[in-house]
Protein backbone atom coordinates (compact mmCIF):
# COMPACT_ATOMS: atom_id res chain seq x y z
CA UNK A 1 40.62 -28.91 18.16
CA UNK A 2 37.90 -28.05 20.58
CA UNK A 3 37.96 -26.92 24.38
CA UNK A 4 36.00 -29.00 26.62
CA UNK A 5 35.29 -26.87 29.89
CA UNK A 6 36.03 -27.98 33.37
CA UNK A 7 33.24 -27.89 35.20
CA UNK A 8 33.99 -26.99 38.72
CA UNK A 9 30.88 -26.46 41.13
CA UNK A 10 30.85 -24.02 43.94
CA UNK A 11 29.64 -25.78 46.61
CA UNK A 12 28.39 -25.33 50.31
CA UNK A 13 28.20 -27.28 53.30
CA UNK A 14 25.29 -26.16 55.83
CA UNK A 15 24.06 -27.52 58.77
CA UNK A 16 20.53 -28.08 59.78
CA UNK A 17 19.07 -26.87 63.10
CA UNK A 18 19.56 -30.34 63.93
CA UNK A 19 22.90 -30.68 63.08
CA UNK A 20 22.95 -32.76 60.44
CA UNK A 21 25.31 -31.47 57.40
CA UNK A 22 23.96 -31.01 53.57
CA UNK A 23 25.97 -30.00 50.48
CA UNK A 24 24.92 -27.78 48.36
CA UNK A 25 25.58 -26.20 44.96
CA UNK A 26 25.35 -22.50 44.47
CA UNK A 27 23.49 -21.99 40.89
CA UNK A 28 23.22 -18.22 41.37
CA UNK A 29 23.60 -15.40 43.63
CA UNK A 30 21.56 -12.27 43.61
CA UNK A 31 22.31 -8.62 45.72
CA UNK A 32 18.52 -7.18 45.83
CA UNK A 33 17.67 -4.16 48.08
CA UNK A 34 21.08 -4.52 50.15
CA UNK A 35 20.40 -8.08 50.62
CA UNK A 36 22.61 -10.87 49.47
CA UNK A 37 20.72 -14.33 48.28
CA UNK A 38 21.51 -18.17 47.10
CA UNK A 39 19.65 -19.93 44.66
CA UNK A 40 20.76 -23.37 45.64
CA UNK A 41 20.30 -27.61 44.85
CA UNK A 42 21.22 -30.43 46.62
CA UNK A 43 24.37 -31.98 45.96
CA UNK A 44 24.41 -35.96 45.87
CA UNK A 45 26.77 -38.71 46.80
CA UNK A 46 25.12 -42.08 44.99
CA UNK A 47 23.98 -41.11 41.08
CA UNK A 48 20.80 -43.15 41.59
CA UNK A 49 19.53 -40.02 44.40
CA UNK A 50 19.97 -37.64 41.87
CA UNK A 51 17.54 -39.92 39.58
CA UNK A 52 15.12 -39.98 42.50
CA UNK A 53 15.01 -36.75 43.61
CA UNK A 54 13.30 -33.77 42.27
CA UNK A 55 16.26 -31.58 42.84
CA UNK A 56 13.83 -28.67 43.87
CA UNK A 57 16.09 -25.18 44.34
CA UNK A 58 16.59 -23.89 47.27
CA UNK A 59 16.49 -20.19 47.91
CA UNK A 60 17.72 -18.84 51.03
CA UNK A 61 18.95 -15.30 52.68
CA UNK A 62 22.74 -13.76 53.73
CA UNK A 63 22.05 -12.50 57.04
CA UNK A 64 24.73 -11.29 59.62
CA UNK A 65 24.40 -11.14 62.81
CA UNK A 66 28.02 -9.38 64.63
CA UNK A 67 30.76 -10.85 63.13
CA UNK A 68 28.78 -14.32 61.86
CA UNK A 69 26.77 -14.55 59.24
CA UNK A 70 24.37 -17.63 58.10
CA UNK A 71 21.98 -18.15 55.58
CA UNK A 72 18.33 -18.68 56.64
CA UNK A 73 15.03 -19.46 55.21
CA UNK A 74 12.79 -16.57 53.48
CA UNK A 75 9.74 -16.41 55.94
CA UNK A 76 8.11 -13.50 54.53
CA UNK A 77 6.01 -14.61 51.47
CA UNK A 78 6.36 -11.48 48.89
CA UNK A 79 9.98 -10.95 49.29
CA UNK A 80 10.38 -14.98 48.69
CA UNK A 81 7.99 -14.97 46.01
CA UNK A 82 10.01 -11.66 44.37
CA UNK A 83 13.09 -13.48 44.80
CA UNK A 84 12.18 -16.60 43.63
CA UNK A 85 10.43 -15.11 40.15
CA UNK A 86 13.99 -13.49 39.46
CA UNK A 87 16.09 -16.63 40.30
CA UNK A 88 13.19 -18.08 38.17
CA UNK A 89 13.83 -16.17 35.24
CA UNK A 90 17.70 -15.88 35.23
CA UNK A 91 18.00 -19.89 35.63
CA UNK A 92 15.20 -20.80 33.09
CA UNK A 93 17.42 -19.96 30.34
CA UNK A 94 20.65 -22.66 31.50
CA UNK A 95 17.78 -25.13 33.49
CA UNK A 96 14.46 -26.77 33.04
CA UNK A 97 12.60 -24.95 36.29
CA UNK A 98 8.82 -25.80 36.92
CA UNK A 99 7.33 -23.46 38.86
């Protein structure tokens, strides 16, 4: 008799500077250099949108600000393009990733 998994996403809600609201699922989560980061894809309500879209990941930043924190968009180019090699690498083995 075999086990068949549950799968069970962890997803995310976030909200757009515009305030529109997008979900999420979190693939991976990496602590580099005492920061905290999300590798990310967009979660879809109609099967045929997952068919059309490229489902490109989505890296983005923990960053705290008081007693909030958010997660925001890498601006500066090496530490994205550090990140994004390691999310790169650990996902490649579970997902088909083209860089």
């Amino acid at each position: 008799m075999s086990e068949e998994k549950e799968y069970n996403p962890e997803l995310l809600n976030l909200v757009d500077d515009e305030g529109n609201e997008h979900e999420f699922e979190i693939l991976d989560v990496l602590d580099l250099d005492d920061k905290q980061y999300f590798a990310l894809i967009p979660v879809f309500d109609k099967p045929e949108e997952v068919l059309e879209d490229d489902a490109e990941l989505v890296i983005l930043k923990a960053v705290e600000d008081g007693e909030e924190s958010y997660l925001e968009v890498i601006e500066d180019d090496d530490e994205f393009n550090k990140v994004a090699a390691i999310f790169t690498d650990r996902l490649s083995e579970t997902f088909e990733i083209e860089e």
